[in-house]
Every structure is written in structure tokens, then in C-alpha cells.
C-alpha atoms as a PDB file:
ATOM      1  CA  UNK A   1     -13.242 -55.584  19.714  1.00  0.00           C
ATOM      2  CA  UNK A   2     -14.795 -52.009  20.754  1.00  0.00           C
ATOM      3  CA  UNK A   3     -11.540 -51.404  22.477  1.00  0.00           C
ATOM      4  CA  UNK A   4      -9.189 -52.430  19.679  1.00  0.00           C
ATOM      5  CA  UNK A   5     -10.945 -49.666  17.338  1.00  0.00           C
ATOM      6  CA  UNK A   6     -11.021 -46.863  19.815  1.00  0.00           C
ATOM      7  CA  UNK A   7      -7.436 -47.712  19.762  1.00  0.00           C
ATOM      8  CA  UNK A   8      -6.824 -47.626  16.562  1.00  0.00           C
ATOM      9  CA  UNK A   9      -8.986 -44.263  15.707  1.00  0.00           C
ATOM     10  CA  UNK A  10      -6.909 -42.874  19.418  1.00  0.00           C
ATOM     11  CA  UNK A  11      -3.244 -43.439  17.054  1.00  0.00           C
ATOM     12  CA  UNK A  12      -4.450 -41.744  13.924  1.00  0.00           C
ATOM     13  CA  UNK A  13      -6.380 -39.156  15.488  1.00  0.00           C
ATOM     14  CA  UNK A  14      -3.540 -37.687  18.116  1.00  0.00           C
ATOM     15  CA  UNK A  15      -0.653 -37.567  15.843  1.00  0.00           C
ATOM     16  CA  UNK A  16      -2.425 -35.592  13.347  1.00  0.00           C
ATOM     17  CA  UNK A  17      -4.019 -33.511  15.672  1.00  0.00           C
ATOM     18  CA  UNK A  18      -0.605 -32.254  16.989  1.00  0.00           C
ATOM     19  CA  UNK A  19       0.567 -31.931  13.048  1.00  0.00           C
ATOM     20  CA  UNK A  20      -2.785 -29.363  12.456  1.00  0.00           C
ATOM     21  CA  UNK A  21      -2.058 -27.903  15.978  1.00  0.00           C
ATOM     22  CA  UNK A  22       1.751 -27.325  15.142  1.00  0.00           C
ATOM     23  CA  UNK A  23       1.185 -25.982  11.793  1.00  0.00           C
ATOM     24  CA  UNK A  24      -1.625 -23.612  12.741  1.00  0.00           C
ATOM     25  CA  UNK A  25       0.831 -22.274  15.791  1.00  0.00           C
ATOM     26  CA  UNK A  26       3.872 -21.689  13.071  1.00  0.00           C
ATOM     27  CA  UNK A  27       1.237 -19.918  11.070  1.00  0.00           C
ATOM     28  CA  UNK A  28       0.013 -17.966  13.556  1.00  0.00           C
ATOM     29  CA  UNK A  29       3.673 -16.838  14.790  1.00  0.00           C
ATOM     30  CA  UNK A  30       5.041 -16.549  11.066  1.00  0.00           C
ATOM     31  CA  UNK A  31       2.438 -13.984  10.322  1.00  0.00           C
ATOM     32  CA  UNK A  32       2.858 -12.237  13.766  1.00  0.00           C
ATOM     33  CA  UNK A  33       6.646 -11.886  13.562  1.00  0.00           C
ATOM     34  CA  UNK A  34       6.272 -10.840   9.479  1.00  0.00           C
ATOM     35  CA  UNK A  35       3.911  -7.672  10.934  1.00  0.00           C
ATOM     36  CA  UNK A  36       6.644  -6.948  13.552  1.00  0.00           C
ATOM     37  CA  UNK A  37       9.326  -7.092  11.304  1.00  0.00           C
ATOM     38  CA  UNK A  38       7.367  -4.682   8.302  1.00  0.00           C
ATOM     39  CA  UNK A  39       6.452  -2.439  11.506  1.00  0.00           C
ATOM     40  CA  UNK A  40       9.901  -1.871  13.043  1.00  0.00           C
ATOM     41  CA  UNK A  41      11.412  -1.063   9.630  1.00  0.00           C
ATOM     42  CA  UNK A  42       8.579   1.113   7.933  1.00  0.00           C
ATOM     43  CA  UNK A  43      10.402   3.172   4.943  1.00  0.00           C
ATOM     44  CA  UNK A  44      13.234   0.684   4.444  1.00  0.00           C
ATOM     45  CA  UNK A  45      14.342   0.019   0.612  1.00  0.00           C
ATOM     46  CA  UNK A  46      14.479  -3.342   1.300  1.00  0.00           C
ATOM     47  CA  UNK A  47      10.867  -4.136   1.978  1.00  0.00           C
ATOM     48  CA  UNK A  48      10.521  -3.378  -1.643  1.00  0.00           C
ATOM     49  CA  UNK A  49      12.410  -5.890  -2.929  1.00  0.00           C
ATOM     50  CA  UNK A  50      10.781  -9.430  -4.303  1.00  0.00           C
ATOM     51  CA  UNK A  51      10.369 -12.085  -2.134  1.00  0.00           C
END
């Protein structure tokens, strides 16, 4: 009975561990390449514009 529990905590716990772990990579590298991308083109018009 122990078993079948551990089991069944074991297939809710690992897929949304790799959902938080995914999102919190694409966060990370959004907001990296966003910085690299206001960086390289520093006194463009277009960073003025609305998002």
C-alpha cells in the first residue's frame, strides 16, 4: 500500500517539477536575451515604441 502512494505522489510530483523547472529556465533566458537585445541597440527609436 506504502508503495502504491509513493507512486502516486512520484507521477504528480515529476511532471510538475519539470513544468516549474521549464518555466523558470524560459524566464530566466527571456529576461537575459531582452537585456541583450536593449544593450546592443542603445539609442534606437524603436525601443520607444509600446509593447
Amino acid at each position: 500500500m506504502a508503495g502504491a502512494i509513493a507512486l502516486i505522489i512520484a507521477m504528480i510530483a515529476i511532471p510538475v517539477g519539470v513544468f516549474a523547472t521549464g518555466a523558470a529556465a524560459s524566464a530566466i533566458l527571456g529576461e537575459t536575451l531582452r537585456r541583450d537585445g536593449v544593450r546592443r541597440h542603445e539609442g534606437s527609436e524603436l525601443l520607444d515604441l509600446p509593447d
